[in-house]
C-alpha atoms as a PDB file:
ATOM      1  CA  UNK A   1     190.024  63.204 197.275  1.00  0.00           C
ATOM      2  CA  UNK A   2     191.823  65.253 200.048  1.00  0.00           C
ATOM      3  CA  UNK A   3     194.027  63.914 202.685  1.00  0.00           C
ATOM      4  CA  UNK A   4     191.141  64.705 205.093  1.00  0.00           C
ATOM      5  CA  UNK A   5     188.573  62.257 203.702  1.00  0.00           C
ATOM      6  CA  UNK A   6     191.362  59.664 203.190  1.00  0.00           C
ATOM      7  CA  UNK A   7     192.075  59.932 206.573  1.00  0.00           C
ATOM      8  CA  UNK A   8     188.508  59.332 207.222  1.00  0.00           C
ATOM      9  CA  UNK A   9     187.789  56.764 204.991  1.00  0.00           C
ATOM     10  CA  UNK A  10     190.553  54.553 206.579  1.00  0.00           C
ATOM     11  CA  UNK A  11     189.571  54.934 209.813  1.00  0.00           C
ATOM     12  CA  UNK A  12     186.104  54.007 208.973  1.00  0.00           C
ATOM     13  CA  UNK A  13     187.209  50.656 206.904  1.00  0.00           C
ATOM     14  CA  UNK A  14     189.413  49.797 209.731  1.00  0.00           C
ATOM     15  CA  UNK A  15     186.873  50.111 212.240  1.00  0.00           C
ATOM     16  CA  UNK A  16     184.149  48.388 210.147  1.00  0.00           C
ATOM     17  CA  UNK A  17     186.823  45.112 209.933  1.00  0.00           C
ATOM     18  CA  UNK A  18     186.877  45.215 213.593  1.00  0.00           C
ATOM     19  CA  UNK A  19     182.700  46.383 214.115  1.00  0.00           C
ATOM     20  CA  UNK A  20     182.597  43.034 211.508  1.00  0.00           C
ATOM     21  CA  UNK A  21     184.551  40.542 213.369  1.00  0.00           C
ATOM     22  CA  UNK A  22     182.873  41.543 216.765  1.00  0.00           C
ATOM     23  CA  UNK A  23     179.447  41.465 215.296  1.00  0.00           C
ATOM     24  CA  UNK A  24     178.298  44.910 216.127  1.00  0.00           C
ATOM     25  CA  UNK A  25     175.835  46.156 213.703  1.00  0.00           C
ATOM     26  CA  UNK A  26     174.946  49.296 215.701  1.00  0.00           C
ATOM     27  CA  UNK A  27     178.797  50.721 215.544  1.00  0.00           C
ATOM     28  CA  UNK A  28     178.820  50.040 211.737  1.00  0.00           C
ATOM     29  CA  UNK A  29     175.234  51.604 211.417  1.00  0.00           C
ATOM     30  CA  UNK A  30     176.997  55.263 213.346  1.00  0.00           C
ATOM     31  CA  UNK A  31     180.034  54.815 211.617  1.00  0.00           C
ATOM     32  CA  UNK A  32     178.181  55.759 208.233  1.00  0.00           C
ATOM     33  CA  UNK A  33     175.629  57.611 209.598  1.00  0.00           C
ATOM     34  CA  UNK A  34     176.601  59.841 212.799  1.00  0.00           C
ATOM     35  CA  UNK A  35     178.463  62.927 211.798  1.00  0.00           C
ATOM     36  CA  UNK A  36     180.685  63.278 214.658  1.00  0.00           C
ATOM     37  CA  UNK A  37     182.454  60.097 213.991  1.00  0.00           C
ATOM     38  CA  UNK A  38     181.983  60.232 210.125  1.00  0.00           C
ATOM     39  CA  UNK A  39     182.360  63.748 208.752  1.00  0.00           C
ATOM     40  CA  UNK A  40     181.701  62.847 205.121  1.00  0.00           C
ATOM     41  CA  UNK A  41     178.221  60.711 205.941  1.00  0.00           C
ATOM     42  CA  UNK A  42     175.258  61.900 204.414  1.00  0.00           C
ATOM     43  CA  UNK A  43     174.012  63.477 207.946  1.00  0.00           C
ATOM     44  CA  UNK A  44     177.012  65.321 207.810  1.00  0.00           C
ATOM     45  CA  UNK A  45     176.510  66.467 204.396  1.00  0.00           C
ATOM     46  CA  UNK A  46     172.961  67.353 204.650  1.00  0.00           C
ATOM     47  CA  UNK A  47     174.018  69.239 207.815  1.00  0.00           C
ATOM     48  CA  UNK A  48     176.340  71.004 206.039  1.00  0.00           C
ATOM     49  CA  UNK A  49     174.153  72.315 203.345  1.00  0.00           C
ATOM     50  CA  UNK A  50     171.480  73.036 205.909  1.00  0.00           C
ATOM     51  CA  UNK A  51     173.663  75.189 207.879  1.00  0.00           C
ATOM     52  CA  UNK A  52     175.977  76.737 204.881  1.00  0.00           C
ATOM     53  CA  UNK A  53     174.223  76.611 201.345  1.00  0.00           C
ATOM     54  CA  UNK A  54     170.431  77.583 202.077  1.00  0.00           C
ATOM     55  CA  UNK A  55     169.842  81.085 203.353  1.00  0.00           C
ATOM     56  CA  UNK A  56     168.085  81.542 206.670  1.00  0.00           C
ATOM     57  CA  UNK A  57     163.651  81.136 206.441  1.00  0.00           C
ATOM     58  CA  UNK A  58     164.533  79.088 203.148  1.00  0.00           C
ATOM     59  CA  UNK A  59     161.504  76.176 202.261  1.00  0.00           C
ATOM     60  CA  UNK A  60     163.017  73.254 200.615  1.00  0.00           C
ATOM     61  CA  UNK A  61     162.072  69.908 198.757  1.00  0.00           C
ATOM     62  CA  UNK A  62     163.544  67.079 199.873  1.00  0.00           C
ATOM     63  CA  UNK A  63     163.745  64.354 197.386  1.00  0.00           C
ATOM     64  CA  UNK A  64     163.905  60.845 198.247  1.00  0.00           C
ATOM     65  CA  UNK A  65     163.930  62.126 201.959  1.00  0.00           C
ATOM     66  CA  UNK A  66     163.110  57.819 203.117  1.00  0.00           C
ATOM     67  CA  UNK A  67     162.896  57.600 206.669  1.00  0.00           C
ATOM     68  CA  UNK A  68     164.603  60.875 207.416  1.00  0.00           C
ATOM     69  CA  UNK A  69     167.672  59.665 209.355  1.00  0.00           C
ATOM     70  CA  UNK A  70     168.933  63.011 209.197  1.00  0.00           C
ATOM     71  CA  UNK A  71     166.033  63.769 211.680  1.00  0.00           C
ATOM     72  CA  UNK A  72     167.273  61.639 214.287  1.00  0.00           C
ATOM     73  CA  UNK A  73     170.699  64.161 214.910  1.00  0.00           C
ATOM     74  CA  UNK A  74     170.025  66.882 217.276  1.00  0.00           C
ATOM     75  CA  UNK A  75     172.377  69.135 215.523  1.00  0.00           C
ATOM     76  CA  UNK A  76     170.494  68.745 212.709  1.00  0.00           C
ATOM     77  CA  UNK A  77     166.803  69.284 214.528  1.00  0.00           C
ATOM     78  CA  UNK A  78     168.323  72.568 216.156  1.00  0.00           C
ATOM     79  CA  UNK A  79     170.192  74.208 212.853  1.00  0.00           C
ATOM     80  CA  UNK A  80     166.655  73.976 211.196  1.00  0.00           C
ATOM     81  CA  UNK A  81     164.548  75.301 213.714  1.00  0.00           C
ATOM     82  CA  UNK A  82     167.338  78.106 214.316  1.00  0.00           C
ATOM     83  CA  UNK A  83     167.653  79.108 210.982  1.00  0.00           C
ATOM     84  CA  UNK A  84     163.721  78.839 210.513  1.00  0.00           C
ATOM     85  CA  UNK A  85     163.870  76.418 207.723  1.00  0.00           C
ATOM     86  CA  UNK A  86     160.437  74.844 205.783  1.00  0.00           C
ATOM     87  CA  UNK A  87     161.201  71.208 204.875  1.00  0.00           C
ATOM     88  CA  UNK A  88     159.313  69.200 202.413  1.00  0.00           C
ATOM     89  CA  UNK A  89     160.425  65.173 202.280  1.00  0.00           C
ATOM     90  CA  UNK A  90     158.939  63.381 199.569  1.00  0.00           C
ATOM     91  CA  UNK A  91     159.567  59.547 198.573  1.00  0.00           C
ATOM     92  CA  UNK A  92     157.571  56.817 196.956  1.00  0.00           C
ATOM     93  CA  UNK A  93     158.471  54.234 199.720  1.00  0.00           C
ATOM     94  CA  UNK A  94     154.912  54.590 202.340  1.00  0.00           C
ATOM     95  CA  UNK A  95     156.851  52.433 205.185  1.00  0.00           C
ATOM     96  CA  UNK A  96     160.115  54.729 204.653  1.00  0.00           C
ATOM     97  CA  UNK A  97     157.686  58.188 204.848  1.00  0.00           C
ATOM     98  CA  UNK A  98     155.841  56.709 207.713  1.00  0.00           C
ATOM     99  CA  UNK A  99     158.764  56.207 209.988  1.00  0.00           C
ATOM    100  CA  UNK A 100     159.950  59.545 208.651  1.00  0.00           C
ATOM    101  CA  UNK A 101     156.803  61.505 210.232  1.00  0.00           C
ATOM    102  CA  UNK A 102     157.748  59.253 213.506  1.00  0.00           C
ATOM    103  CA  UNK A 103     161.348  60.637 213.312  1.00  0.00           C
ATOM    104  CA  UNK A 104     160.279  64.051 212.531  1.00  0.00           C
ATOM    105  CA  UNK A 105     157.004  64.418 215.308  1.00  0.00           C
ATOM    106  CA  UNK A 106     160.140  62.815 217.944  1.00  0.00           C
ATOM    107  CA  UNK A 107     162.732  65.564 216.903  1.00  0.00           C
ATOM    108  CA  UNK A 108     159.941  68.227 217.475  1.00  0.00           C
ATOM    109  CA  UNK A 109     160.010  69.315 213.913  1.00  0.00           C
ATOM    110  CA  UNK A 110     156.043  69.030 212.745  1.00  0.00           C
ATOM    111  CA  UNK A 111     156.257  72.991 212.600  1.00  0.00           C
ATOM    112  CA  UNK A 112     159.218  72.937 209.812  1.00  0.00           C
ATOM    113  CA  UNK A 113     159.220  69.545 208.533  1.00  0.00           C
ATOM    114  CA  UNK A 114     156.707  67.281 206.723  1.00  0.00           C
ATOM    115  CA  UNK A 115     156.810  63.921 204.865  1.00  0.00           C
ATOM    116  CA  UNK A 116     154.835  62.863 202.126  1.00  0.00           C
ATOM    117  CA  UNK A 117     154.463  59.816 199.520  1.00  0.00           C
ATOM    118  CA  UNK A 118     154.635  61.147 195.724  1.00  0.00           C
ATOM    119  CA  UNK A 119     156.363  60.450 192.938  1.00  0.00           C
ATOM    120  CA  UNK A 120     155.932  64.583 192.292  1.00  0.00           C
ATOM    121  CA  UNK A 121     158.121  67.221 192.563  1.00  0.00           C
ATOM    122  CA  UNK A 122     156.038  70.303 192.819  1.00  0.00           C
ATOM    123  CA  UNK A 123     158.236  73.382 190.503  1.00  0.00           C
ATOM    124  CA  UNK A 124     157.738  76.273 193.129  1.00  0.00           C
ATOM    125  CA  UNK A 125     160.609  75.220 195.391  1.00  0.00           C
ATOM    126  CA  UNK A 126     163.808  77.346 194.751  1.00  0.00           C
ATOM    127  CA  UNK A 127     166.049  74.537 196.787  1.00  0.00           C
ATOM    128  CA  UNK A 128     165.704  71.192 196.082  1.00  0.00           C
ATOM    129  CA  UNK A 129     168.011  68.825 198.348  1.00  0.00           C
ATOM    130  CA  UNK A 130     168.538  64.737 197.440  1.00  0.00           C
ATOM    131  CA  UNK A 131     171.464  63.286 199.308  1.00  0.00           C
ATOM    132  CA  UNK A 132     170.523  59.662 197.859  1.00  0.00           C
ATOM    133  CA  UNK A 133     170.668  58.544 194.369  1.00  0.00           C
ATOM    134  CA  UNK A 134     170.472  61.087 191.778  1.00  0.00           C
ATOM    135  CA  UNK A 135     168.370  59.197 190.097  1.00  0.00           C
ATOM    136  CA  UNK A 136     165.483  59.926 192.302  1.00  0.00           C
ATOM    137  CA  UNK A 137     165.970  64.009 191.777  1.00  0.00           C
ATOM    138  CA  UNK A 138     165.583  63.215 187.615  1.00  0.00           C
ATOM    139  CA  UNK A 139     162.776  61.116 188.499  1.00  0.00           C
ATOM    140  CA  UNK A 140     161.213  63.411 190.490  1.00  0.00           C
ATOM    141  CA  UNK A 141     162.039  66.889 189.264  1.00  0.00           C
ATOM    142  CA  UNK A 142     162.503  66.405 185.723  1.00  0.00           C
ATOM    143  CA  UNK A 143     159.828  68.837 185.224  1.00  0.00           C
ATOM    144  CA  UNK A 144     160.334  71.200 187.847  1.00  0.00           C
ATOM    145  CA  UNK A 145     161.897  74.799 188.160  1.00  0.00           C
ATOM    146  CA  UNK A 146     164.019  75.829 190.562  1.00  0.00           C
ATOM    147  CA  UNK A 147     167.319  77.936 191.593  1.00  0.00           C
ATOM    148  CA  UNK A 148     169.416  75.682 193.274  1.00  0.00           C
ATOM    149  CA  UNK A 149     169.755  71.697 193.938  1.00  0.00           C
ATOM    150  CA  UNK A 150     172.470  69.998 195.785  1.00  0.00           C
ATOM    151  CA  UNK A 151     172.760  66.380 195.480  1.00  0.00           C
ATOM    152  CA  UNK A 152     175.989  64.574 197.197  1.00  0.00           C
END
């Protein structure tokens, strides 16, 4: 671990003691979630390999893509559209997928990202993304064929 993420991971468990004792949820929820106050959340990370490990036009599976808080950060909406990027989220959770399509029809992303419930990977994507459990990738993609995966 770098200085950088130790640095970050302190700040964060000293501001979840103090998020704790106060009782706000909400601060706690950003804190692991919002990439400008937690570089090394999973929004930051799957803004990262949007904007630096898939080339530009790319289409991508997104495996175990649940309710697609990544969806919710503008940053995040503009870096696909600008880079022209084809996003498929797939999860076996319906109520996670269906407030995915909510996130992604909000962000105005219906033209580069869907959602879908399956417990199939199809094998033509060359980039496969799962920022979750790697478990879900084997479980999903244990068949397929493809290029490239990152998983965090």
């Amino acid at each position: 671990m770098n200085i950088f993420m130790e640095k970050s991971l302190g700040h964060i468990v000293d501001c979840f003691r103090h998020c704790d004792a106060n009782g706000d949820n909400q601060k706690i929820y950003s804190l692991l979630f919002d990439p400008f106050l937690n570089p090394i959340s999973t929004t930051a990370g799957y803004l990262h390999i949007l904007e630096r490990s898939l080339p530009e036009g790319s289409t991508v599976a997104d495996v175990g893509v649940g309710a697609g808080i990544y969806f919710t950060e503008l940053r995040v909406a503009e870096v696909i559209r600008r880079r022209n990027l084809r996003i498929r989220g797939i999860d076996v959770d319906a109520a996670a997928i269906a407030v995915c399509r909510e996130r992604i029809a909000a962000a105005g992303l219906s033209a580069h990202v869907t959602a879908e419930v399956t417990n199939e990977c199809a094998a033509s994507y060359k980039f496969i993304v799962s920022l979750g459990d790697d478990r879900a990738l084997r479980s999903y993609c244990a068949a397929a064929t493809h290029d490239s995966s990152y998983s965090h």
